[in-house]
Protein backbone atom coordinates (compact mmCIF):
# COMPACT_ATOMS: atom_id res chain seq x y z
CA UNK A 1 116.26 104.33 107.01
CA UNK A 2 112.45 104.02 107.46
CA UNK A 3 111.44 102.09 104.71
CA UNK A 4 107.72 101.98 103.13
CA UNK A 5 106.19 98.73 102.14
CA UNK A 6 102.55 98.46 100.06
CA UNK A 7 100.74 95.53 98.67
CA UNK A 8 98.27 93.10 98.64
CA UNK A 9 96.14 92.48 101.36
CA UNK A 10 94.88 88.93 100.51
CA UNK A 11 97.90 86.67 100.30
CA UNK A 12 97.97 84.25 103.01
CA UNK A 13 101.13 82.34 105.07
CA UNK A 14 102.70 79.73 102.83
CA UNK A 15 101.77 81.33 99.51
CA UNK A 16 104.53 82.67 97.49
CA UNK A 17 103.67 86.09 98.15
CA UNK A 18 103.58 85.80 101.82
CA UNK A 19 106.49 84.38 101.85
CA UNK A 20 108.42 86.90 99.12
CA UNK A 21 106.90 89.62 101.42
CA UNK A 22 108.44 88.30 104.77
CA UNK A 23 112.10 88.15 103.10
CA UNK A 24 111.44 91.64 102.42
CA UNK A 25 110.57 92.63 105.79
CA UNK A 26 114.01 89.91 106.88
CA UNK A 27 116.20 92.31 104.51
CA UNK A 28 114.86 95.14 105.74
CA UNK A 29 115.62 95.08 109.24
CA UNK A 30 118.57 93.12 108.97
CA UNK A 31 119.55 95.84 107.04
CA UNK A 32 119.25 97.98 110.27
CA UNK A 33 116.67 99.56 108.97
CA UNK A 34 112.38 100.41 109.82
CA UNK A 35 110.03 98.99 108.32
CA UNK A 36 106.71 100.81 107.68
CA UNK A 37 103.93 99.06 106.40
CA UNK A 38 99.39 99.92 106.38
CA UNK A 39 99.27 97.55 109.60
CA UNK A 40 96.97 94.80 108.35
CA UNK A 41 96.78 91.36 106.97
CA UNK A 42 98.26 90.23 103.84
CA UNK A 43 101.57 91.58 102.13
CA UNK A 44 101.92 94.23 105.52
CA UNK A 45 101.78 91.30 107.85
CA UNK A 46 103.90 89.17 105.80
CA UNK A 47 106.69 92.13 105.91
CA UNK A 48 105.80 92.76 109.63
CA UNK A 49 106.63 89.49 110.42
CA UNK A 50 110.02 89.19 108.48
CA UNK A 51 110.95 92.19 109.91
CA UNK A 52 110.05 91.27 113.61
CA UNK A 53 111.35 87.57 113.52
CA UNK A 54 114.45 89.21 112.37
CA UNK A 55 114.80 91.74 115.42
CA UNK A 56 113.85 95.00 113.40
CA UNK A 57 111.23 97.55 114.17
CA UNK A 58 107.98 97.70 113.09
CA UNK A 59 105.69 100.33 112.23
CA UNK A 60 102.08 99.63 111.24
CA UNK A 61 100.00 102.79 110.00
CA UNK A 62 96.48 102.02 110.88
CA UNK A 63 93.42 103.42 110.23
CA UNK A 64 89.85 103.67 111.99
CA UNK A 65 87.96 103.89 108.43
CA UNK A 66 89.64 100.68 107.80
CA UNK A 67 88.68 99.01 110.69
CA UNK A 68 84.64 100.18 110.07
CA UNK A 69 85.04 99.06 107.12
CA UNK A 70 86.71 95.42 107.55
CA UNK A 71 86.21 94.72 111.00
CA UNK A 72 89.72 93.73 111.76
CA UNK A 73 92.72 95.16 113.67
CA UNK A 74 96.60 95.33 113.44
CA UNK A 75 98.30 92.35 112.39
CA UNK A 76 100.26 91.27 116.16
CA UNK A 77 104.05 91.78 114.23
CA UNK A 78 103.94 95.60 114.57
CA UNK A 79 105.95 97.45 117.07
CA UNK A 80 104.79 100.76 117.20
CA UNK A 81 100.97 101.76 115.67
CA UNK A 82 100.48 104.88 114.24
CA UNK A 83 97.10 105.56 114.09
CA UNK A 84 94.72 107.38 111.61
CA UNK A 85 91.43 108.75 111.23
CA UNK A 86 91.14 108.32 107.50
CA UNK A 87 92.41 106.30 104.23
CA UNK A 88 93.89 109.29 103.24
CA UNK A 89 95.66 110.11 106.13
CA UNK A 90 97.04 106.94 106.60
CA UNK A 91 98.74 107.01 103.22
CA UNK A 92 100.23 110.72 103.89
CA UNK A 93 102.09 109.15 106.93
CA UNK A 94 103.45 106.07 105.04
CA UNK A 95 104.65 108.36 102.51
CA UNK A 96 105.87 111.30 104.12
CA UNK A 97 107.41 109.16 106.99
CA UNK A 98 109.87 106.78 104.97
CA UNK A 99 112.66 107.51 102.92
CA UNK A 100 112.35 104.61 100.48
CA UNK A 101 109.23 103.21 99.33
CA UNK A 102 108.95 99.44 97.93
CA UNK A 103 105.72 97.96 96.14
CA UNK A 104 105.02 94.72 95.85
CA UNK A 105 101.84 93.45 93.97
CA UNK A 106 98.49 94.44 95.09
CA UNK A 107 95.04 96.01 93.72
CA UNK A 108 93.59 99.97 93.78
CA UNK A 109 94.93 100.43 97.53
CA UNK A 110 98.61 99.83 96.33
CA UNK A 111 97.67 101.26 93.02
CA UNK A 112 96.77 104.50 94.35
CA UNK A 113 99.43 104.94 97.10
CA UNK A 114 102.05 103.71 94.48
CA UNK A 115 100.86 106.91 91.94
CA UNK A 116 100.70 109.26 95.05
CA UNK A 117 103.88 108.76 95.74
CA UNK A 118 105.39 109.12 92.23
CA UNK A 119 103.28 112.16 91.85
CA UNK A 120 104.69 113.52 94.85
CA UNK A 121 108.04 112.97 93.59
CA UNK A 122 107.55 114.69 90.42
CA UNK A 123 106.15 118.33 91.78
CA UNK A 124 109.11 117.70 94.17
CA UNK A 125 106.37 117.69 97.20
CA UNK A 126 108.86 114.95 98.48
CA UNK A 127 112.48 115.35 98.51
CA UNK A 128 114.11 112.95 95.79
CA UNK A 129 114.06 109.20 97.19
CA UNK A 130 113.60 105.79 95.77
CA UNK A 131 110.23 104.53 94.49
CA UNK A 132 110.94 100.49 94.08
CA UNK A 133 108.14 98.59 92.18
CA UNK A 134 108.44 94.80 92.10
CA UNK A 135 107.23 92.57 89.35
CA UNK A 136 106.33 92.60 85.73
CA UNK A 137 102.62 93.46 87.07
CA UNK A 138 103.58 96.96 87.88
CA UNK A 139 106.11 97.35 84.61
CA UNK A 140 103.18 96.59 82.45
CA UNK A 141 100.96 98.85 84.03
CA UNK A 142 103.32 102.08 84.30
CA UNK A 143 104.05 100.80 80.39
CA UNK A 144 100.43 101.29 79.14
CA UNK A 145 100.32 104.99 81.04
CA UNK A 146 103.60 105.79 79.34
CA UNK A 147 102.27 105.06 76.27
CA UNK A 148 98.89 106.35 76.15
CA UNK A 149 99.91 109.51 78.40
CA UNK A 150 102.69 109.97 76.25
CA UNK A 151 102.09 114.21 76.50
CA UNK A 152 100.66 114.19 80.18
CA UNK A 153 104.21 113.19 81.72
CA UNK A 154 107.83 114.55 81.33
CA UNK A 155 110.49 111.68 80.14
CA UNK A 156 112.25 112.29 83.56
CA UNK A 157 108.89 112.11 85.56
CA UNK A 158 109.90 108.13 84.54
CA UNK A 159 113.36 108.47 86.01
CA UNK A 160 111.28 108.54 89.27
CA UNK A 161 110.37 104.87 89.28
CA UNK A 162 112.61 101.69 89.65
CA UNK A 163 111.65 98.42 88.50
CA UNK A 164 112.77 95.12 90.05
CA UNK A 165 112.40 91.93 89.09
CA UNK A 166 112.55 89.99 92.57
CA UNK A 167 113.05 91.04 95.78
CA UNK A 168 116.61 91.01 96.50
CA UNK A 169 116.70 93.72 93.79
CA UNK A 170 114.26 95.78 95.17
CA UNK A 171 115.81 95.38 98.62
CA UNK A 172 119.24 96.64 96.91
CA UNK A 173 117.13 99.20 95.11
CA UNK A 174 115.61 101.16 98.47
CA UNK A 175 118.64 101.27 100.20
CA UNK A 176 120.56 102.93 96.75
CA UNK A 177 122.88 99.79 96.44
CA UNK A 178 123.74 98.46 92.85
CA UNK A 179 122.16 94.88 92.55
CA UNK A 180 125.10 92.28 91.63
CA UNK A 181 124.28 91.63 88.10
CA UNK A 182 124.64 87.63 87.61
CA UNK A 183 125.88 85.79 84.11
């Protein structure tokens, strides 16, 4: 499997999300499986680096409207570069390319790619695959849409997104494995 991975680019090594991020990209690829990530600093290196230090393949999606506008290239854990003209482009290839996507926290860049691809899912643009959001962050934000957009979406348009908790879960989640449920 070629698995997607958004979030954050601002955490840093040794902060908790760095270092949730790089047992992400660990699982991942010593699950056998790709990881695909936007290429750059943060939560995408963090997962790029799990993922290499574990022997697994790397894919970094990068893009040149990026780099004009932040000045700064592929984090060194990718593999393979895919490389973009535009934002836009960019997030068609780490959506179209994977067939599981995981989010972990981030701001509108995650945000946006996180509703593309759900929005995908529902006109069926993309065949049927999982959509793994991690964190109470992102079940309090899909909350408040559900219940102010309560008209605008069809109750299985929700069916579309899993939530984890932690990262194991989401791990479990992508690759369509039931999490062990402890207690």
């Amino acid at each position: 499997m070629k698995i997607t991975v958004f979030g954050s680019s601002k955490p840093q090594p040794g902060q908790p999300a760095y270092q949730n991020a790089m047992r992400l990209g660990r699982l991942i690829a010593e699950g056998g499986h790709t990881v695909l990530t936007g290429g750059y600093m943060g939560i995408m290196e963090a997962v790029s680096r799990g993922a290499a230090e574990a022997g697994g393949h790397v894919i970094g999606v990068t893009c040149e409207e990026i780099e004009r506008w932040r000045k700064n290239g592929p984090n060194p854990w990718i593999k393979e570069e895919w490389r973009c003209q535009t934002l836009i482009e960019r997030i068609q290839r780490l959506i179209y390319a994977c067939d599981a996507a995981i989010a972990l926290p981030g701001g509108p860049g995650t945000l946006a790619e996180t509703t593309l691809y759900w929005n995908l899912l529902v006109i069926h643009a993309i065949p049927p695959r999982p959509l793994v959001l991690v964190g109470d962050e992102w079940k309090n934000i899909f909350e408040s849409i559900r219940k102010e957009m309560v008209e605008a979406a069809n109750p299985q348009d929700w069916d579309k997104i899993l939530f984890a908790s932690e990262i194991d879960q989401a791990y479990l989640f992508a690759v369509n494995q039931k999490p062990k449920v402890s207690g």
